[in-house]
C-alpha atoms as a PDB file:
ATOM      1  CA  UNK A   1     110.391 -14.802  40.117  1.00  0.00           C
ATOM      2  CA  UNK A   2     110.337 -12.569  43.169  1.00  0.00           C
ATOM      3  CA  UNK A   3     111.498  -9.076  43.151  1.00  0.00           C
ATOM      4  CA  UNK A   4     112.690  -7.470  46.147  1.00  0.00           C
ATOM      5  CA  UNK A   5     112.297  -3.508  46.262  1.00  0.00           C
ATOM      6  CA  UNK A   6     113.584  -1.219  48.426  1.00  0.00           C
ATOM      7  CA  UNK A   7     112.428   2.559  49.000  1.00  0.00           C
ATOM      8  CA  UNK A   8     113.166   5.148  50.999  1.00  0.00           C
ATOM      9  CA  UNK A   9     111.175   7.975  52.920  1.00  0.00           C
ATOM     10  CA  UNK A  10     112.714  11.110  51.946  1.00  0.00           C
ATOM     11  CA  UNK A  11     111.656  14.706  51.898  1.00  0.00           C
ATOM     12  CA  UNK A  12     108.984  15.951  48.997  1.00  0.00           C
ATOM     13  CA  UNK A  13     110.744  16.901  46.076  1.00  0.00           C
ATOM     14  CA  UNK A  14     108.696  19.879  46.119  1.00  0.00           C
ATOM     15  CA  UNK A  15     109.957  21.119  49.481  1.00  0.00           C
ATOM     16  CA  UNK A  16     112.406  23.411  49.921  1.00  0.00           C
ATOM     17  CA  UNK A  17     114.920  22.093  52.269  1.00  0.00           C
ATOM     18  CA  UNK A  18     115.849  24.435  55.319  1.00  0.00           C
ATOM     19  CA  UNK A  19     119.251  23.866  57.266  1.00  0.00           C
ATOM     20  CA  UNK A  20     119.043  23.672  60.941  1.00  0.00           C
ATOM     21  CA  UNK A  21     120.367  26.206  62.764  1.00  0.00           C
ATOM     22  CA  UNK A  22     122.759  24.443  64.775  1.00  0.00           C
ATOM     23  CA  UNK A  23     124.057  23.368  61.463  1.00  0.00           C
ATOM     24  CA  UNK A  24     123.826  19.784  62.254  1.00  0.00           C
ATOM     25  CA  UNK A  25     121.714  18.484  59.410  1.00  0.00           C
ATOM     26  CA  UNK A  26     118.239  19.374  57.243  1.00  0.00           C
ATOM     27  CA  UNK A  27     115.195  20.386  59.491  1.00  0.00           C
ATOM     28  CA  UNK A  28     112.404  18.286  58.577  1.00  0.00           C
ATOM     29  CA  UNK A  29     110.089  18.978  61.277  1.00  0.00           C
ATOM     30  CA  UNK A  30     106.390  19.790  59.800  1.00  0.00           C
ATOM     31  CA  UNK A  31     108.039  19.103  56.707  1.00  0.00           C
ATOM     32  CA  UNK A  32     105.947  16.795  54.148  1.00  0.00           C
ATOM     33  CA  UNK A  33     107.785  13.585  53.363  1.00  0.00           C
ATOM     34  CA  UNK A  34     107.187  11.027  50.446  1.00  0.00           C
ATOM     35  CA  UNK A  35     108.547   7.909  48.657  1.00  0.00           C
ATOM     36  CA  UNK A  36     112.093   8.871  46.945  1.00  0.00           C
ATOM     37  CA  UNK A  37     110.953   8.987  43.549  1.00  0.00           C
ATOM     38  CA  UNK A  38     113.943   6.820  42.020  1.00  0.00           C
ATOM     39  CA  UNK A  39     112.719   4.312  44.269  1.00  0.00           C
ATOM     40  CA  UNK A  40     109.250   4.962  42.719  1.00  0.00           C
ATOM     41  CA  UNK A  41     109.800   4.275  39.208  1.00  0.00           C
ATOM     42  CA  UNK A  42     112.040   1.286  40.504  1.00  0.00           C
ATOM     43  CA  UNK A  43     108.383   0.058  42.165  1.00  0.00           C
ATOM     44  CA  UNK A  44     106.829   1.153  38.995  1.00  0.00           C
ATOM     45  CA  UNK A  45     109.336  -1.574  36.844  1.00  0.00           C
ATOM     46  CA  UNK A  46     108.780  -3.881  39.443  1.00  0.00           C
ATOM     47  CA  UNK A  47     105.075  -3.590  38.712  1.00  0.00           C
ATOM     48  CA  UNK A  48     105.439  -4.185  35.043  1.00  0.00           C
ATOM     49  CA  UNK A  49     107.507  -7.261  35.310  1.00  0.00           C
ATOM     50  CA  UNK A  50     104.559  -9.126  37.186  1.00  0.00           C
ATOM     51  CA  UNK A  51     101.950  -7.630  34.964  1.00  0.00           C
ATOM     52  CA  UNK A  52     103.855  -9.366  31.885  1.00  0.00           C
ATOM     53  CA  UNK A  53     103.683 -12.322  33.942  1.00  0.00           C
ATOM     54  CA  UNK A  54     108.075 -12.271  34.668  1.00  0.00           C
ATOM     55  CA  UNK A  55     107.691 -11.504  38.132  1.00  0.00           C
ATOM     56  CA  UNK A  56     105.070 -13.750  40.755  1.00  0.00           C
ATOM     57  CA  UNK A  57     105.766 -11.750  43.879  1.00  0.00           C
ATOM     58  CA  UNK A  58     107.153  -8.209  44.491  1.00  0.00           C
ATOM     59  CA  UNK A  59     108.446  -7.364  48.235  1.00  0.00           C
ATOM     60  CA  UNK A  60     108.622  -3.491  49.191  1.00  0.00           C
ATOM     61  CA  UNK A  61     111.205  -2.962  51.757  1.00  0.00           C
ATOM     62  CA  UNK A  62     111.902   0.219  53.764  1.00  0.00           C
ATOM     63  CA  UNK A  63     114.288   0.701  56.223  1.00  0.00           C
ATOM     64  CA  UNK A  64     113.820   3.919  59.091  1.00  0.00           C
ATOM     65  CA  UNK A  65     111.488   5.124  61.174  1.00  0.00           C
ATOM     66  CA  UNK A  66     107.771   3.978  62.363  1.00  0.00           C
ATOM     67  CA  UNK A  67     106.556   6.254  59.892  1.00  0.00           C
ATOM     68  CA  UNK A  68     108.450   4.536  56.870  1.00  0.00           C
ATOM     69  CA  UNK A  69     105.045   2.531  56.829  1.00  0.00           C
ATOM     70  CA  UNK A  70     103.645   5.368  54.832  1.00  0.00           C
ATOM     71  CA  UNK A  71     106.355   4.627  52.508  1.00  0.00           C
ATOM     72  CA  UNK A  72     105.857   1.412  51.873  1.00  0.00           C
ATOM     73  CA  UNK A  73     102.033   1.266  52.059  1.00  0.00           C
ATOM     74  CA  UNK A  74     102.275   3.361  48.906  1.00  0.00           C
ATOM     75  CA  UNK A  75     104.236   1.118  46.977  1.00  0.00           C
ATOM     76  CA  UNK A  76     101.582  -1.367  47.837  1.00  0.00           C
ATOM     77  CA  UNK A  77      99.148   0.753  46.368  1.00  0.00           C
ATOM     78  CA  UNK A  78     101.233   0.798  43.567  1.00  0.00           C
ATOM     79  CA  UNK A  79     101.404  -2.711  42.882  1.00  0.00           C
ATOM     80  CA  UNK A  80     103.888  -4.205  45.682  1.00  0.00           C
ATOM     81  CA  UNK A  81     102.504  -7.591  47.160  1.00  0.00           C
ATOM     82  CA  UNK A  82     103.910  -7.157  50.535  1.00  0.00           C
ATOM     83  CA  UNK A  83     105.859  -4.681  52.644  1.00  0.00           C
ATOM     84  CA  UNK A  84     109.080  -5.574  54.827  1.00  0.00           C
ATOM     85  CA  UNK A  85     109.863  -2.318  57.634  1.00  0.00           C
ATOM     86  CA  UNK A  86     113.304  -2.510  59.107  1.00  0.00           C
ATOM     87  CA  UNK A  87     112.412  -0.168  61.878  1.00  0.00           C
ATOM     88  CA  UNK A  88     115.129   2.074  63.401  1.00  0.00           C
ATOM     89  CA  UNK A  89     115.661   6.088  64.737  1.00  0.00           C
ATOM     90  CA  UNK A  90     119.125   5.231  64.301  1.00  0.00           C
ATOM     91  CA  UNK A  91     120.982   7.359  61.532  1.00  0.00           C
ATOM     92  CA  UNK A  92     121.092   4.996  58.769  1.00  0.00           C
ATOM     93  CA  UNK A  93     123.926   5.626  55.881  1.00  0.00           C
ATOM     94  CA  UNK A  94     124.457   3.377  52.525  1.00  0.00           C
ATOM     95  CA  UNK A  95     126.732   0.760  53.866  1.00  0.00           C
ATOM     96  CA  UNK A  96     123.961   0.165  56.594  1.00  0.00           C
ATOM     97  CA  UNK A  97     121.585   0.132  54.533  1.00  0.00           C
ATOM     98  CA  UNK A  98     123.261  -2.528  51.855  1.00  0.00           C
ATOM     99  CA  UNK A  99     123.833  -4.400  55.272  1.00  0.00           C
ATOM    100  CA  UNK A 100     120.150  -4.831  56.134  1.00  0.00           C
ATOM    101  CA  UNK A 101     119.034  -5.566  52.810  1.00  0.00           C
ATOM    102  CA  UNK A 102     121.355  -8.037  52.194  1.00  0.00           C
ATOM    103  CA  UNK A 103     120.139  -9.954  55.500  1.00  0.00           C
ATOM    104  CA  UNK A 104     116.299  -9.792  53.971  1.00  0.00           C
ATOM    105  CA  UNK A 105     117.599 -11.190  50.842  1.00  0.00           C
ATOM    106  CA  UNK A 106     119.532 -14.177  52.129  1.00  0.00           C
ATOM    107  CA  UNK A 107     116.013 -14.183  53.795  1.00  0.00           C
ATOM    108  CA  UNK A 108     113.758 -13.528  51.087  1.00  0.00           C
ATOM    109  CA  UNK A 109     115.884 -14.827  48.019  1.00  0.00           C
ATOM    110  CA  UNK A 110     114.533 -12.616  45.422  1.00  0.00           C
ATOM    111  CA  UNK A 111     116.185 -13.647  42.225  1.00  0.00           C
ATOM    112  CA  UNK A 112     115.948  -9.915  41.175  1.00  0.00           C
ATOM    113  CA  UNK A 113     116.418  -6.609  43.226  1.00  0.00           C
ATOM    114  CA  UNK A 114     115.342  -3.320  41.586  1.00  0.00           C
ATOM    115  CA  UNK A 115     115.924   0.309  43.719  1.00  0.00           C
ATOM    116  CA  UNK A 116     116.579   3.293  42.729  1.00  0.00           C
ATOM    117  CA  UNK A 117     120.157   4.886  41.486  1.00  0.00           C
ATOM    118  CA  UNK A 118     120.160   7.299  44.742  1.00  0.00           C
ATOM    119  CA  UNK A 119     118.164   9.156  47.279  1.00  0.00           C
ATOM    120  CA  UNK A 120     117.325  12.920  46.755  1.00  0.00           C
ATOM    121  CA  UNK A 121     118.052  13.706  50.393  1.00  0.00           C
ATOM    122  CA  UNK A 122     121.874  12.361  50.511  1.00  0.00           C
ATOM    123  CA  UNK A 123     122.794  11.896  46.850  1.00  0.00           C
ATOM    124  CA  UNK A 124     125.139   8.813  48.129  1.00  0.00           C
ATOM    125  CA  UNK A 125     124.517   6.876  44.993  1.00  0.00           C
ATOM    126  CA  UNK A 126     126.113   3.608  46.752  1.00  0.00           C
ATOM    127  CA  UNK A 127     123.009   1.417  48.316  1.00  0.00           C
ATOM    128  CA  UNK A 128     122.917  -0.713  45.260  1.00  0.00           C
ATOM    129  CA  UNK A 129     126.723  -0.825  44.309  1.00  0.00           C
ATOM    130  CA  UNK A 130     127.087  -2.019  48.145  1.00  0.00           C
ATOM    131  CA  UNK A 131     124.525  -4.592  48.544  1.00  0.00           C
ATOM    132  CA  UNK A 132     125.914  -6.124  44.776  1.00  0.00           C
ATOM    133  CA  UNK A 133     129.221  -6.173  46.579  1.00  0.00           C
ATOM    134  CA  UNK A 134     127.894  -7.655  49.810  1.00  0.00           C
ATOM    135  CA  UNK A 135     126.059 -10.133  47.629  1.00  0.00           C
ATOM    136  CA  UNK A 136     128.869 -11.259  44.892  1.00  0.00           C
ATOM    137  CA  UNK A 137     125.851 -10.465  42.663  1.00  0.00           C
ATOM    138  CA  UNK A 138     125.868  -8.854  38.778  1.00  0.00           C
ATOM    139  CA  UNK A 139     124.260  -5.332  38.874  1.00  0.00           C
ATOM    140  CA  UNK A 140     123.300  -2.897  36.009  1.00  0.00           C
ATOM    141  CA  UNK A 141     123.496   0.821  37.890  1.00  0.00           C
ATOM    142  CA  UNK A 142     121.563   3.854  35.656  1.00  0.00           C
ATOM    143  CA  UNK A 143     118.839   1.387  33.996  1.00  0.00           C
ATOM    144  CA  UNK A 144     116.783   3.447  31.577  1.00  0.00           C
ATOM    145  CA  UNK A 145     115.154  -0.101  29.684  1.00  0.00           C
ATOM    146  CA  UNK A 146     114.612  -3.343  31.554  1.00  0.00           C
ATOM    147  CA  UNK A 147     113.650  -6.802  29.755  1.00  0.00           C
ATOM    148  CA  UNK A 148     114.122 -10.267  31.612  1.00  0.00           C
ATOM    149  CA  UNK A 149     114.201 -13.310  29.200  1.00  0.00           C
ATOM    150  CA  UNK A 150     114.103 -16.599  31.458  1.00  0.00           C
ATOM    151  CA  UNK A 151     117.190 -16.069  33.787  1.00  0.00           C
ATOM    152  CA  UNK A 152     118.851 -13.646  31.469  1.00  0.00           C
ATOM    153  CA  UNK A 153     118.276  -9.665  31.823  1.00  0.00           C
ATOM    154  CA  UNK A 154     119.078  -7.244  29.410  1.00  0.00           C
ATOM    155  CA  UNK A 155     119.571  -3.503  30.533  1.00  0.00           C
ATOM    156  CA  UNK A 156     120.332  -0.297  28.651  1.00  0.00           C
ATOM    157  CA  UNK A 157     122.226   1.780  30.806  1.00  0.00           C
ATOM    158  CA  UNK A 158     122.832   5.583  30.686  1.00  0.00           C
ATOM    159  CA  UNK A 159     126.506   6.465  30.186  1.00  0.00           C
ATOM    160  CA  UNK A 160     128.096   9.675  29.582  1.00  0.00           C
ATOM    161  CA  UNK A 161     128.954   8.978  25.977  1.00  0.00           C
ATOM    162  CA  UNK A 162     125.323   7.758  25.600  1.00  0.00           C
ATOM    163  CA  UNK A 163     123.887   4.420  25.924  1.00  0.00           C
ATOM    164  CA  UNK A 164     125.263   1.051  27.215  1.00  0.00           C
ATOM    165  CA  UNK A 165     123.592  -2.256  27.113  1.00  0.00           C
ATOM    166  CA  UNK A 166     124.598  -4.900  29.060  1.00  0.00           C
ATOM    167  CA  UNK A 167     123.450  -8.720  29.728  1.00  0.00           C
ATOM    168  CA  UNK A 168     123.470 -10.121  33.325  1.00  0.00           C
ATOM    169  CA  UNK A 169     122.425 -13.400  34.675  1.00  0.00           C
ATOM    170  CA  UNK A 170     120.070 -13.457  37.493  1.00  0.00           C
ATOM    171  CA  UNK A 171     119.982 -12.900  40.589  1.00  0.00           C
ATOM    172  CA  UNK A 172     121.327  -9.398  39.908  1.00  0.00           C
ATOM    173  CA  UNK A 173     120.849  -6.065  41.019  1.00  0.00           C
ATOM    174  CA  UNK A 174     119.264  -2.951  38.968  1.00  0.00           C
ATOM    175  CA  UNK A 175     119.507   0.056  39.758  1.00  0.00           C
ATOM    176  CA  UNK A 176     116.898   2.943  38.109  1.00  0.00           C
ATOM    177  CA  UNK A 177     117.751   5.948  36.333  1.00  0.00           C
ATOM    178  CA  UNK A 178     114.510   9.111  35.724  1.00  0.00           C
ATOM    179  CA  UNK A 179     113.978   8.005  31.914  1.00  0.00           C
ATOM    180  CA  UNK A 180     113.623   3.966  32.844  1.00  0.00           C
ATOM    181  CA  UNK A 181     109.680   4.920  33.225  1.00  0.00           C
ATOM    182  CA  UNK A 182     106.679   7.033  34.561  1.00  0.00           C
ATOM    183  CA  UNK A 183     105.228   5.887  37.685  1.00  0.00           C
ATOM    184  CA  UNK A 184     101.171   5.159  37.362  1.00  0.00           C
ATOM    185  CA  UNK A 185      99.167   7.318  39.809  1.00  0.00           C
ATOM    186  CA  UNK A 186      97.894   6.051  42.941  1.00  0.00           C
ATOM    187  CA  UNK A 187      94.351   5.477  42.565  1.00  0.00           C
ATOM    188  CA  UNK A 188      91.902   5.453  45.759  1.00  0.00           C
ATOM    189  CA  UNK A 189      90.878   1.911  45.612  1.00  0.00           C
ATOM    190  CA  UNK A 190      94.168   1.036  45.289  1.00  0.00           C
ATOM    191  CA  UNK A 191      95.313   3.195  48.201  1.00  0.00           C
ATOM    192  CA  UNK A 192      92.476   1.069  50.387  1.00  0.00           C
ATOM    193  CA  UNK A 193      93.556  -2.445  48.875  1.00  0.00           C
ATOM    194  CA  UNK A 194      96.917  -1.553  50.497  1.00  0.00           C
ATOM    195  CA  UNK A 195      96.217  -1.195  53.494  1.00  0.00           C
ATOM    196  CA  UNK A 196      95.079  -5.121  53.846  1.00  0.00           C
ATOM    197  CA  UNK A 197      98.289  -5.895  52.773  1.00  0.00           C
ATOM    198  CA  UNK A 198     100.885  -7.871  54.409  1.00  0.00           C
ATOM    199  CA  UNK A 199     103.364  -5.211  56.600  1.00  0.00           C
ATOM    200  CA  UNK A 200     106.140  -7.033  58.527  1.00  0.00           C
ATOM    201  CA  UNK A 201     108.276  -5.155  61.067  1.00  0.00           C
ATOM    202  CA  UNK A 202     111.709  -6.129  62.300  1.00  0.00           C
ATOM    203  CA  UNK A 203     114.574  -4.561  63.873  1.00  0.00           C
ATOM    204  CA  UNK A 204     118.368  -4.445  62.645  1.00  0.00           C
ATOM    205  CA  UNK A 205     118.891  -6.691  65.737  1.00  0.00           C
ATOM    206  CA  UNK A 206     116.467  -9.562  64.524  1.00  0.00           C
ATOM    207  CA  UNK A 207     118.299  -9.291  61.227  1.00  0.00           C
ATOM    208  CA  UNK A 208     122.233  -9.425  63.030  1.00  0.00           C
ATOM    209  CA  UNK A 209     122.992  -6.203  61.740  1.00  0.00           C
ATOM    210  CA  UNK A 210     125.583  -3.428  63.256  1.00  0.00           C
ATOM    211  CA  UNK A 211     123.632  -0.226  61.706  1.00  0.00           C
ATOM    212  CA  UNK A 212     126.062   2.326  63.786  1.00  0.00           C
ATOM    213  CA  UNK A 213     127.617   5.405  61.506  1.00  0.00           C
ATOM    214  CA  UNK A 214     130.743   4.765  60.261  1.00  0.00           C
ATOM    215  CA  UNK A 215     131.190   8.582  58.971  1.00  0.00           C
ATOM    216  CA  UNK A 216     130.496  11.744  61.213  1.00  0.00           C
ATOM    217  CA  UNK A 217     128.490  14.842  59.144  1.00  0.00           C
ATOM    218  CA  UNK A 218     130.423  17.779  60.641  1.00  0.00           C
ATOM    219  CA  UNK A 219     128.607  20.446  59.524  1.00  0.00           C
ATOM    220  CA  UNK A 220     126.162  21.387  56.846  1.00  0.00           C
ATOM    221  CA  UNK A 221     125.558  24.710  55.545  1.00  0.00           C
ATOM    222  CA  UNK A 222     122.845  26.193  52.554  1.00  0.00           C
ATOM    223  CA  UNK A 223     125.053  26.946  49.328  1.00  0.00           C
ATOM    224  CA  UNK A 224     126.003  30.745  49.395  1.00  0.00           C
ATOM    225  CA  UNK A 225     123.420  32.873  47.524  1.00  0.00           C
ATOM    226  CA  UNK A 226     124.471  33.770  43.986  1.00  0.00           C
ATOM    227  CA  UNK A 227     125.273  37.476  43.154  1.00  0.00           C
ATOM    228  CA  UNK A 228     123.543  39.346  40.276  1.00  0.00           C
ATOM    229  CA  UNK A 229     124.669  39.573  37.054  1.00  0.00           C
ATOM    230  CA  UNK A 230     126.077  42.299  35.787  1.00  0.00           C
ATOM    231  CA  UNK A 231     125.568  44.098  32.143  1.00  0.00           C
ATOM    232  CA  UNK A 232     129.362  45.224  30.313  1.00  0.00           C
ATOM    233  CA  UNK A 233     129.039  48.070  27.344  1.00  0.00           C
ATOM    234  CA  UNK A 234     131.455  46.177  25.191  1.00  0.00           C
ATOM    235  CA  UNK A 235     133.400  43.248  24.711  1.00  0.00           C
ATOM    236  CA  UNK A 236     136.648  44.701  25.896  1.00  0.00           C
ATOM    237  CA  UNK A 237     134.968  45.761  28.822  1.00  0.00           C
ATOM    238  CA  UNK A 238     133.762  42.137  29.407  1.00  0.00           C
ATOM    239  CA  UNK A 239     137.486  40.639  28.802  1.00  0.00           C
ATOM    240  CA  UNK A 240     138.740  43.002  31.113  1.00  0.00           C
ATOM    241  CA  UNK A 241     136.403  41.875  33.646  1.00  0.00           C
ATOM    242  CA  UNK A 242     136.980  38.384  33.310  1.00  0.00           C
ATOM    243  CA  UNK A 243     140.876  39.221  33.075  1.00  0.00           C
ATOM    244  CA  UNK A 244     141.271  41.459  36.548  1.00  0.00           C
ATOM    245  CA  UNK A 245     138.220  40.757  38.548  1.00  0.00           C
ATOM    246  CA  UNK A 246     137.080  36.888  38.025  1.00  0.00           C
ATOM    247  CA  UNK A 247     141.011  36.286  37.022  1.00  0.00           C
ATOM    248  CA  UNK A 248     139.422  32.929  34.786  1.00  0.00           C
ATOM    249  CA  UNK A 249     141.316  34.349  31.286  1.00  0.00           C
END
């Protein structure tokens, strides 16, 4: 069974993100960038399958800039068999995205795709709901357990009432949720056996794709800075505050 895996370059999660000043998006110049880590532990299942023998190939796919390579040459270190780089400066949103991906799967035919639920940078949660729609392909969104039984796949899902499990036939698409695992560390010798890997680059254009925006970002702004608290003698003071000032009782 192949897996195809998709992951994204993304700002560290350790960074704190500065708005430009023009207000036209997040400045990431000098700013240290890294593998989204939903797409991580979605490289990390991926990983496991083919260790317990379920998977025979796994295909990391990135889709960006030149420097996406990074990206996807760590997934290779973690266990990724090949990398595919859909190479672009273009601004690339979900429905884009879903686009390319499902060009390298009619390509590829992966009977399993595995990415993470969303990106920290844009939050979109949609990649994986689009491409399943693009596809006509089951999907289990917010995996936190994974086990594939022939062409059957079982996923427990997180819902807000709790759990869900849910039975799909493959090919299907999986999206991963934090609790689904913990990536393995990147080891040196790995990092080195990765770069002799297989990297393929191609352009939307090879693929047929039309990657151009379909929404316009009009302005972002930092959320305003919360005020301090405030300390009330007694409770009728505090019910009168809530009463006149915040006006919420």
């Amino acid at each position: 069974m192949k897996v195809l895996v998709p992951v994204k370059r993304v700002v560290d999660y350790n960074v704190k993100v500065r708005v430009k000043s023009d207000q036209t998006g997040v400045d990431i110049a000098n700013v240290k960038m890294s593998m989204n880590p939903f797409d991580e532990i979605a490289v990390e299942e991926a990983t496991r399958l083919k260790e317990k023998g379920v998977a025979t190939e796994i295909v990391a796919v990135s889709c960006g800039v030149a420097q996406s390579q990074e990206t996807l040459r760590t997934a290779m270190a973690i266990g990724a068999d090949r990398g595919i780089l859909v190479q672009t400066d273009a601004e690339l949103q979900p429905l884009a995205v879903a686009k390319l991906l499902k060009a390298l799967v009619d390509k590829e035919q992966p009977q399993l795709v595995i990415l993470g639920k969303q990106a920290i940078d844009d939050d979109a949660n949609q990649t994986g709901q689009m491409l399943a729609a693009l596809l006509d392909w089951p999907q289990a969104t917010f995996a936190s357990k994974v086990e594939v039984n022939g062409d059957k796949v079982q996923v427990t899902r997180e819902v807000d009432g709790g759990l869900e499990t849910v039975a799909l036939t493959l090919p299907a698409i999986i999206t991963t949720d934090l609790r689904l695992n913990e990536p393995r560390y990147v080891t040196l010798p790995n990092i080195m056996k990765a770069k002799k890997k297989q990297l393929d680059t191609v352009s939307p254009e090879d693929l047929g794709v039309d990657v151009a925006p379909r929404l316009k970002t009009l302005k972002v702004t930092e959320p305003p800075a919360r005020k301090a608290g405030i300390m009330v003698p007694d409770v009728a003071t505090l019910v009168d505050k809530l009463k006149n000032e915040a006006k919420v009782v």
